[in-house]
N, C-alpha and C. Protein backbone atom coordinates (compact mmCIF):
# COMPACT_ATOMS: atom_id res chain seq x y z
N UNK A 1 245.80 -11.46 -81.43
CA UNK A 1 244.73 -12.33 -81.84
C UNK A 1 243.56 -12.25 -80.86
N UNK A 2 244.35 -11.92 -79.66
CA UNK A 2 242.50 -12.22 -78.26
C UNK A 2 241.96 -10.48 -78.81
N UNK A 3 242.70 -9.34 -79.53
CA UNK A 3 241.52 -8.47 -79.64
C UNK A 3 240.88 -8.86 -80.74
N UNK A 4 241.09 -9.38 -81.51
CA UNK A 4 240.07 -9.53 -83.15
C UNK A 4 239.50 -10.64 -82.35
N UNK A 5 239.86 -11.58 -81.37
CA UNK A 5 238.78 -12.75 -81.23
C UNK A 5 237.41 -12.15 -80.35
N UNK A 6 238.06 -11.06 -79.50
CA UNK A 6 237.32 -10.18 -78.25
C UNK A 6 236.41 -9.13 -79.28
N UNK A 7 236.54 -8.93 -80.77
CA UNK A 7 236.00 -8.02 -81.65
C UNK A 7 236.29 -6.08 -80.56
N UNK A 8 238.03 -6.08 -80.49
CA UNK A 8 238.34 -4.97 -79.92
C UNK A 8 238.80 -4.16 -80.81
N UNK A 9 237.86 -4.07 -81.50
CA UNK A 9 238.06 -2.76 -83.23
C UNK A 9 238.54 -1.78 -82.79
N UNK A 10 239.10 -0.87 -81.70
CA UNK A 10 238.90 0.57 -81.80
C UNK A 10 240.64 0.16 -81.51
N UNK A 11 241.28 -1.06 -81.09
CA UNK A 11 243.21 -0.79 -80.91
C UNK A 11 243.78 -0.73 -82.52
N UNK A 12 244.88 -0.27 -82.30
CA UNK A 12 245.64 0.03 -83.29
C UNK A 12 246.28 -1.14 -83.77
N UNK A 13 246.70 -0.49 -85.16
CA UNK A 13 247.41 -1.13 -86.28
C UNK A 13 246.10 -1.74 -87.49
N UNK A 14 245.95 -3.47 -87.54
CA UNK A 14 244.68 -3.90 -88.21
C UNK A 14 244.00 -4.65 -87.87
N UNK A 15 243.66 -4.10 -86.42
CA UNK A 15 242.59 -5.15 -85.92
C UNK A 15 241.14 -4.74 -86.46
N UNK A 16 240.49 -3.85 -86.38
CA UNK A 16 239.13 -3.70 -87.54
C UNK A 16 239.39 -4.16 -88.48
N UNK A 17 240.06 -4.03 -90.01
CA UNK A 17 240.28 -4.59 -90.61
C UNK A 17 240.41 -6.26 -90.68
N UNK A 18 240.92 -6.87 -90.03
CA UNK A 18 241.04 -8.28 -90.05
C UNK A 18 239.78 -8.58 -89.15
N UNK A 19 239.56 -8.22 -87.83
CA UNK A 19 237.86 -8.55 -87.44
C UNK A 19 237.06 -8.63 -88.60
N UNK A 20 236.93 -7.83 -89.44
CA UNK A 20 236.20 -7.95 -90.67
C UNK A 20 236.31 -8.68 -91.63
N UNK A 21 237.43 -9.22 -92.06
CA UNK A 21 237.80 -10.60 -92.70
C UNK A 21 237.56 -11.69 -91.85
N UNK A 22 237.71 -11.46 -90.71
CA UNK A 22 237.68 -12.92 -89.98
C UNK A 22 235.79 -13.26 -89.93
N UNK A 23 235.36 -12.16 -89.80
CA UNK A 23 233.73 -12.16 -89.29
C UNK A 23 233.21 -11.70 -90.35
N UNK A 24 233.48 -10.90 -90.91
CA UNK A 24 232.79 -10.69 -92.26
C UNK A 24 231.13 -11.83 -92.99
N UNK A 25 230.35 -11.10 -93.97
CA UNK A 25 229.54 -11.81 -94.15
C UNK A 25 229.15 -11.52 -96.03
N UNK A 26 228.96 -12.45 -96.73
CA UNK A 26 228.73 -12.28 -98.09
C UNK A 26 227.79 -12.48 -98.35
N UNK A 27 227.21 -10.91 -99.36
CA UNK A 27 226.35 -10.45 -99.13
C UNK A 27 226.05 -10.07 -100.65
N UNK A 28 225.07 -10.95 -101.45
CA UNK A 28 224.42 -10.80 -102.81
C UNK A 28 223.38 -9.68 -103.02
N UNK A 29 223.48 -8.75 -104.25
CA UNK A 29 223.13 -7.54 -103.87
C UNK A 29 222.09 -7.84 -105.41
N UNK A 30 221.04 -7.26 -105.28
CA UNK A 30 220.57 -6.90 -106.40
C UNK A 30 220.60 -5.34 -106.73
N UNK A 31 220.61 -5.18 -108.41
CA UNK A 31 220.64 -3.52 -108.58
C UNK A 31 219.62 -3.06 -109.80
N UNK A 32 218.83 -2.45 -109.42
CA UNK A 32 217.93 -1.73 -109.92
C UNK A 32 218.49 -1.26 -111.55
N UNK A 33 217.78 -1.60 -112.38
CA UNK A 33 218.16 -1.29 -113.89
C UNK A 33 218.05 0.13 -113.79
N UNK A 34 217.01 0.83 -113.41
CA UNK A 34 216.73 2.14 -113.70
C UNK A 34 217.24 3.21 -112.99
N UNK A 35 217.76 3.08 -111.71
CA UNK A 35 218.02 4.00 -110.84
C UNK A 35 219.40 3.36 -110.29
N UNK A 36 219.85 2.26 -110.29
CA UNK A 36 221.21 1.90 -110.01
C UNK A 36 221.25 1.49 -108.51
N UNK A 37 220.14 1.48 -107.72
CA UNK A 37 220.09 1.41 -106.37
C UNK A 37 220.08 0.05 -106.28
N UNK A 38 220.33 -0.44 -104.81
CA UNK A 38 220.68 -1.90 -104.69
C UNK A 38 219.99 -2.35 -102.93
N UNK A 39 219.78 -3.31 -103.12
CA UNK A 39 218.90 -4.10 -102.35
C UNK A 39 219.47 -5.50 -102.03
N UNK A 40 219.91 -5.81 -100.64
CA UNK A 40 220.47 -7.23 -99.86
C UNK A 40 219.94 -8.46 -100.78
N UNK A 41 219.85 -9.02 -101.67
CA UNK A 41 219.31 -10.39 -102.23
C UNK A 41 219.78 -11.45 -100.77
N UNK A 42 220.41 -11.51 -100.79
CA UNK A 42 220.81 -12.59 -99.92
C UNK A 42 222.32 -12.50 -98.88
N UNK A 43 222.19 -13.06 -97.91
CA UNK A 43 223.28 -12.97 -96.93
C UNK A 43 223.76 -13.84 -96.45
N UNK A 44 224.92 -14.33 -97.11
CA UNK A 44 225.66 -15.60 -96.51
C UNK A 44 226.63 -15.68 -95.13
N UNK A 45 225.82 -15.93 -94.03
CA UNK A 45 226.76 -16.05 -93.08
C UNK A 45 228.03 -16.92 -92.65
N UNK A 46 227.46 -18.06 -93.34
CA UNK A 46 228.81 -18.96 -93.31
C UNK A 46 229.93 -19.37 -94.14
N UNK A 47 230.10 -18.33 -94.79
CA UNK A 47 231.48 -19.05 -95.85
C UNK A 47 232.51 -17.97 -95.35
N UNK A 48 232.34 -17.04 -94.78
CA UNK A 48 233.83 -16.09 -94.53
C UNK A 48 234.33 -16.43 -92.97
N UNK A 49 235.42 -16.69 -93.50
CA UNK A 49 236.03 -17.03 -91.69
C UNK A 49 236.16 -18.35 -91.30
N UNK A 50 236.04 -19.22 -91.76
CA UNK A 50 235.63 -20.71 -91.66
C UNK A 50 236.95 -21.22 -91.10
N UNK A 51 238.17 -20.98 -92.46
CA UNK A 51 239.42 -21.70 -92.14
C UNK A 51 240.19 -20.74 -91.97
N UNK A 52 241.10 -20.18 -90.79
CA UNK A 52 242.34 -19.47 -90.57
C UNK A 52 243.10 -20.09 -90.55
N UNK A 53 244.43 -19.89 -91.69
CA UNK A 53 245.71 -20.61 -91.24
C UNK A 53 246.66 -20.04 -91.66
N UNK A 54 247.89 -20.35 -91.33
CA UNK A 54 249.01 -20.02 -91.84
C UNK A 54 250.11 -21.29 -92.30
N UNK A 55 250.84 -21.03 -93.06
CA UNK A 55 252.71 -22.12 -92.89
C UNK A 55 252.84 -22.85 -91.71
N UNK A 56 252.99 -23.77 -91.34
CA UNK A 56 253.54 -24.12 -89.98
C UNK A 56 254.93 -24.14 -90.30
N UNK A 57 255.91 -23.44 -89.43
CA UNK A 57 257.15 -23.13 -89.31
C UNK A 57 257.96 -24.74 -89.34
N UNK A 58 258.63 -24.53 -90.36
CA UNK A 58 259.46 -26.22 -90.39
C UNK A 58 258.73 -27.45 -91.06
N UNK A 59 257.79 -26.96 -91.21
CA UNK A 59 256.96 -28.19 -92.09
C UNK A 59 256.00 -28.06 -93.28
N UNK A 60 255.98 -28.22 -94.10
CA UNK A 60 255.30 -28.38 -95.32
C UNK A 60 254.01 -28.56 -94.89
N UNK A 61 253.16 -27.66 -94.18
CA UNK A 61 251.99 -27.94 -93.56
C UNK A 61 251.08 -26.66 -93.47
N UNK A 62 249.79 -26.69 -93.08
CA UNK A 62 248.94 -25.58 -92.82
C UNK A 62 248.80 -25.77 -90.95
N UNK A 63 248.78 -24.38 -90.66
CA UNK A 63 248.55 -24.29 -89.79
C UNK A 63 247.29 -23.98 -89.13
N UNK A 64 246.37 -24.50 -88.60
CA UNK A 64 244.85 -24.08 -88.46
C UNK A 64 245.03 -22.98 -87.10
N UNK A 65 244.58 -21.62 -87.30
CA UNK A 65 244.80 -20.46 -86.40
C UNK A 65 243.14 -20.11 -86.18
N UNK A 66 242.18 -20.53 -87.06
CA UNK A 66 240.48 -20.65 -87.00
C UNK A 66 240.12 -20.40 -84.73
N UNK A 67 240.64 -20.92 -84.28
CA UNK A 67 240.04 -20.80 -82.61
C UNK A 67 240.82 -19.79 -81.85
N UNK A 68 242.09 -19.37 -82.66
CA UNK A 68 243.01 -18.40 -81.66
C UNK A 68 242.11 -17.12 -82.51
N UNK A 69 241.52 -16.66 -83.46
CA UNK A 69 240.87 -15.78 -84.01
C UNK A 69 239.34 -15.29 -83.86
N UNK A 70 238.60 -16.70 -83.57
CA UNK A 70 237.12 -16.33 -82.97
C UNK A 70 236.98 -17.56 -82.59
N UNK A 71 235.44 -17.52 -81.63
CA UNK A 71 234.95 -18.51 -81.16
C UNK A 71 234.32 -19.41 -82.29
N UNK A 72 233.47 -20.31 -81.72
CA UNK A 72 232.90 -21.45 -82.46
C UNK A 72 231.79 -21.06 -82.56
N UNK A 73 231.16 -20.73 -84.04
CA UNK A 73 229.57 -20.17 -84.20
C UNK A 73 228.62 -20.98 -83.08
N UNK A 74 228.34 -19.59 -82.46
CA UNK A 74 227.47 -20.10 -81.38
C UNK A 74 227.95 -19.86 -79.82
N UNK A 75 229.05 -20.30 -79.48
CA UNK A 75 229.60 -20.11 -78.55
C UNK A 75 230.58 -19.00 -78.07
N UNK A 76 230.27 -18.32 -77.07
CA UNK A 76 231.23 -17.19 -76.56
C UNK A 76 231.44 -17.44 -75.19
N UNK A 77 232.82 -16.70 -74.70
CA UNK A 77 233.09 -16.91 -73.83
C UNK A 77 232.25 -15.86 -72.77
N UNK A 78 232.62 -16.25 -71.51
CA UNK A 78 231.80 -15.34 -70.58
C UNK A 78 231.69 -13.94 -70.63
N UNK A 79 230.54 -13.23 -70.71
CA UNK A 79 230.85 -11.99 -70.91
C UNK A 79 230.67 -11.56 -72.15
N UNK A 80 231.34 -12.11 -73.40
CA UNK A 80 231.53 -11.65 -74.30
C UNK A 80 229.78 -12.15 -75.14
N UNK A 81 229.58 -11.03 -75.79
CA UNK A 81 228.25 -11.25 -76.71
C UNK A 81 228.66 -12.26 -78.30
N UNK A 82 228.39 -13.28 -78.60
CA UNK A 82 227.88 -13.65 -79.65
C UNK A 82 227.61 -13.00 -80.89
N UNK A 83 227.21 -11.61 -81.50
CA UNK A 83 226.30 -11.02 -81.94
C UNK A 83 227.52 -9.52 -81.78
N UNK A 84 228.52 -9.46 -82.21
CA UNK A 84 229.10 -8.42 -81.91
C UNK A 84 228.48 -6.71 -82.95
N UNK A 85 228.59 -5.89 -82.22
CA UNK A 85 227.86 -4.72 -82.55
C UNK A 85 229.67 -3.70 -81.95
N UNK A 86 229.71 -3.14 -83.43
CA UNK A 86 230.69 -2.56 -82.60
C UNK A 86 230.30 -0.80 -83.01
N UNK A 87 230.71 0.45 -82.31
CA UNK A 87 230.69 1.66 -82.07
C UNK A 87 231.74 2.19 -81.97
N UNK A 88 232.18 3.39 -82.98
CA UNK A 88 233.60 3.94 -82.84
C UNK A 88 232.84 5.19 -82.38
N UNK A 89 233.48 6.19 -81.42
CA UNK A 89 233.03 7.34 -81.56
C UNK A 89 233.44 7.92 -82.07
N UNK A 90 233.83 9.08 -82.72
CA UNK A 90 234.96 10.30 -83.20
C UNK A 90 234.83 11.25 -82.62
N UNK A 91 235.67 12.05 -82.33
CA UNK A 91 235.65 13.68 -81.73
C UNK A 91 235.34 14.31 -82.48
N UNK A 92 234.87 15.15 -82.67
CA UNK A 92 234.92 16.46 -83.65
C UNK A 92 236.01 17.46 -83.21
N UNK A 93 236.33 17.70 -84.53
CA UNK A 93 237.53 18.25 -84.20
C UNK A 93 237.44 19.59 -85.36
């Protein structure tokens, strides 16, 4: 959980993947009648990621996991950027 909260996309298994559900952003597209091309209408930053939870073990309950997954819009810890930008390189091979 501290690499998807740290946005450490490049370790293995599904941490990109779930960084991207957790941070993710929805994103209304318009599309061109004539040419099929498409253009950002609008960008919702706040509805993806809001509530993380799971079962709580033994109880008929939700578990809120929302702070072990990212910070609090707005706030980061030391060091860490707000505003994550991430870069994979690849080798050529």
């Amino acid at each position: 959980m501290n690499a998807i909260k740290n946005g450490e996309v490049y370790l293995p298994y599904d941490t990109g993947f779930v960084f991207a559900e957790v941070n993710g952003d929805r994103v209304y597209w318009d599309v061109e009648d004539d040419d099929g091309s498409m253009k950002a209408a609008y960008v919702d930053t706040n509805s993806i990621g809001k509530h993380i939870s799971t079962k709580e073990p033994g109880v008929h309950a939700r578990l809120d996991l929302t702070n072990a997954y990212k910070y609090l819009e707005g706030v980061c810890s030391s060091g860490n950027n707000c505003n994550y930008k991430c870069f994979i390189l690849l080798e050529a091979r």
